[in-house]
C-alpha atoms as a PDB file:
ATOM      1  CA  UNK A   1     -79.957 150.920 -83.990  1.00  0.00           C
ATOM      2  CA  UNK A   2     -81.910 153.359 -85.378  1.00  0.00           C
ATOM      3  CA  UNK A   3     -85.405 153.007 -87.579  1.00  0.00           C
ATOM      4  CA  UNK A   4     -85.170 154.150 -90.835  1.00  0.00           C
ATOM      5  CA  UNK A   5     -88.776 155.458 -91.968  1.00  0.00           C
ATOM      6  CA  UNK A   6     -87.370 156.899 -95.305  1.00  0.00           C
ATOM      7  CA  UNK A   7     -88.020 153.385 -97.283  1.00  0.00           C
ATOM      8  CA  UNK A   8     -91.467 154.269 -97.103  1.00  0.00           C
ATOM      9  CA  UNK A   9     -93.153 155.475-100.385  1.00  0.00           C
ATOM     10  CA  UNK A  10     -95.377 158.146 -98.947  1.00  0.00           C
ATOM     11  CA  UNK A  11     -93.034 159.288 -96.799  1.00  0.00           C
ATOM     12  CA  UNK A  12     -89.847 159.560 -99.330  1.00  0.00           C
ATOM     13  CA  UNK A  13     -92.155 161.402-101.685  1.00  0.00           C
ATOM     14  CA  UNK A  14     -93.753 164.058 -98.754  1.00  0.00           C
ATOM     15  CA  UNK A  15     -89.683 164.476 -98.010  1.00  0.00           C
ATOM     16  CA  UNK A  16     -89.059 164.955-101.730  1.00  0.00           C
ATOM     17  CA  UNK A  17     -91.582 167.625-102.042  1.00  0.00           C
ATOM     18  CA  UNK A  18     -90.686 169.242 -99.135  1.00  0.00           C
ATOM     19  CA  UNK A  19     -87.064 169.594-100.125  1.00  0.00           C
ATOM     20  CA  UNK A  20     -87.682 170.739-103.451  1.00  0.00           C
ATOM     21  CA  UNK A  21     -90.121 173.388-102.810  1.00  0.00           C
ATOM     22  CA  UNK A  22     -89.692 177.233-102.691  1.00  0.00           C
ATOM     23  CA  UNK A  23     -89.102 178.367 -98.598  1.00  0.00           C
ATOM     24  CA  UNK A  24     -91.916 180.309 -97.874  1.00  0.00           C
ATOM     25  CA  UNK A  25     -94.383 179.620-100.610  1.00  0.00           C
ATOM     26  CA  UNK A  26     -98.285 177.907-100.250  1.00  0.00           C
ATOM     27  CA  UNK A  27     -96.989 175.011-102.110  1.00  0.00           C
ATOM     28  CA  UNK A  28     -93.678 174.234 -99.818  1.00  0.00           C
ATOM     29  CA  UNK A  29     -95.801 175.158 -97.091  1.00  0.00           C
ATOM     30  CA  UNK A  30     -98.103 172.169 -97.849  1.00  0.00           C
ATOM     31  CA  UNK A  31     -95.428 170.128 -98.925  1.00  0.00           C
ATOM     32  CA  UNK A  32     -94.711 170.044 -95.086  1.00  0.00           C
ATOM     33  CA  UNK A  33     -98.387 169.781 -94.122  1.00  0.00           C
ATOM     34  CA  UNK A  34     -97.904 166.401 -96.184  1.00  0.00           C
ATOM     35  CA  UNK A  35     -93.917 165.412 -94.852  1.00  0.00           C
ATOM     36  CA  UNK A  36     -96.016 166.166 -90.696  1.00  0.00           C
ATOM     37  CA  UNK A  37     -99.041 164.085 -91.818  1.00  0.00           C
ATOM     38  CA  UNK A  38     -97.016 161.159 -93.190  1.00  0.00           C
ATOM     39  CA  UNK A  39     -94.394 161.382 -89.885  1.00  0.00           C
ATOM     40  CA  UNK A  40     -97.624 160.986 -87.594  1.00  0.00           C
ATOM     41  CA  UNK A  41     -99.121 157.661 -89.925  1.00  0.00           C
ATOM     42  CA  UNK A  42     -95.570 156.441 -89.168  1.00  0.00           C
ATOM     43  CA  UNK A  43     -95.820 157.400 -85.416  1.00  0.00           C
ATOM     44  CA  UNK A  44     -99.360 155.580 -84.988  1.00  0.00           C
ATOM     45  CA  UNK A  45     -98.206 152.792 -86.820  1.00  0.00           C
ATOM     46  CA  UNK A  46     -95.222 152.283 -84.034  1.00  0.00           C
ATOM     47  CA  UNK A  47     -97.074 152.909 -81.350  1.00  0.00           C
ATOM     48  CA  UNK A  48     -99.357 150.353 -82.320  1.00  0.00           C
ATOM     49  CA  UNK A  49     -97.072 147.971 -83.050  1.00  0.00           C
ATOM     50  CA  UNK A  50     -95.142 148.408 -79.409  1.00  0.00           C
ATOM     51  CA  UNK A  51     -98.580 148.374 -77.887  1.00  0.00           C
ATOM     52  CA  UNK A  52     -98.879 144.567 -79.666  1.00  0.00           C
ATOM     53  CA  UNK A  53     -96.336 143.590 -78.206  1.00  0.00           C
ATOM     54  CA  UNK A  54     -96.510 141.001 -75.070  1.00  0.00           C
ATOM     55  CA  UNK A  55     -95.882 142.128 -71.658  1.00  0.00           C
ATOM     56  CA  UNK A  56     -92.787 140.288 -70.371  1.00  0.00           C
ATOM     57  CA  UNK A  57     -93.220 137.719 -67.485  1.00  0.00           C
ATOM     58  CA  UNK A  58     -92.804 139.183 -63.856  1.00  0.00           C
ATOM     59  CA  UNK A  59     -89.791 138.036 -62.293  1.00  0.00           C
ATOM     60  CA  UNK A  60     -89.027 135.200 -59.499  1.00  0.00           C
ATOM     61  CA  UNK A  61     -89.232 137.289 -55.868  1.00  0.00           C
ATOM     62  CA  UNK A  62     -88.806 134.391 -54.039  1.00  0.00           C
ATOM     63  CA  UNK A  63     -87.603 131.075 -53.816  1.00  0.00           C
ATOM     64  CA  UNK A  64     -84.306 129.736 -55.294  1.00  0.00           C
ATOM     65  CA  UNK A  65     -84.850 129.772 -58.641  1.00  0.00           C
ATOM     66  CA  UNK A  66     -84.723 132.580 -60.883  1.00  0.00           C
ATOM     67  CA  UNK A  67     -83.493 134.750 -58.653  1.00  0.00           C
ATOM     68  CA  UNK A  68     -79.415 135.250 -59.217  1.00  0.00           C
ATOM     69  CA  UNK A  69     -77.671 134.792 -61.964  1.00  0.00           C
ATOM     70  CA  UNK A  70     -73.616 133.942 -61.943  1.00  0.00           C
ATOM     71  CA  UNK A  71     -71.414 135.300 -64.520  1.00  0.00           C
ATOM     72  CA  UNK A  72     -68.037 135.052 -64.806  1.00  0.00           C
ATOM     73  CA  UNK A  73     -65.359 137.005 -67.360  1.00  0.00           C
END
């Protein structure tokens, strides 16, 4: 399942602008200056969010418990 960061205002307008501007022009070339800097919010904002994230439980290395697991088809 992939995240789709397109519902995001600022970035579905820096993609707008991007895709509507001249290639090789000052203004298209900022229009991706904007589309970069709105990609990297949404990277930072990830990263923080996995970072938030609890750190799973360390698993049983000894004893009888928690240590195998059955399944069966």
């Amino acid at each position: 399942m992939g995240m789709n960061i397109t519902n995001t205002p600022s970035v579905a307008a820096a993609v707008s602008s991007a895709s509507n501007g001249t290639p090789g022009t000052a203004a298209n070339a900022a229009s991706l200056l904007v589309l970069r800097k709105a990609l990297d919010t949404q990277e930072a904002g990830a990263a923080a969010l996995l970072a938030a994230l609890p750190q799973p439980t360390a698993l049983a290395t000894e004893g009888s418990l928690g240590r195998n697991l059955n399944t069966y088809a």
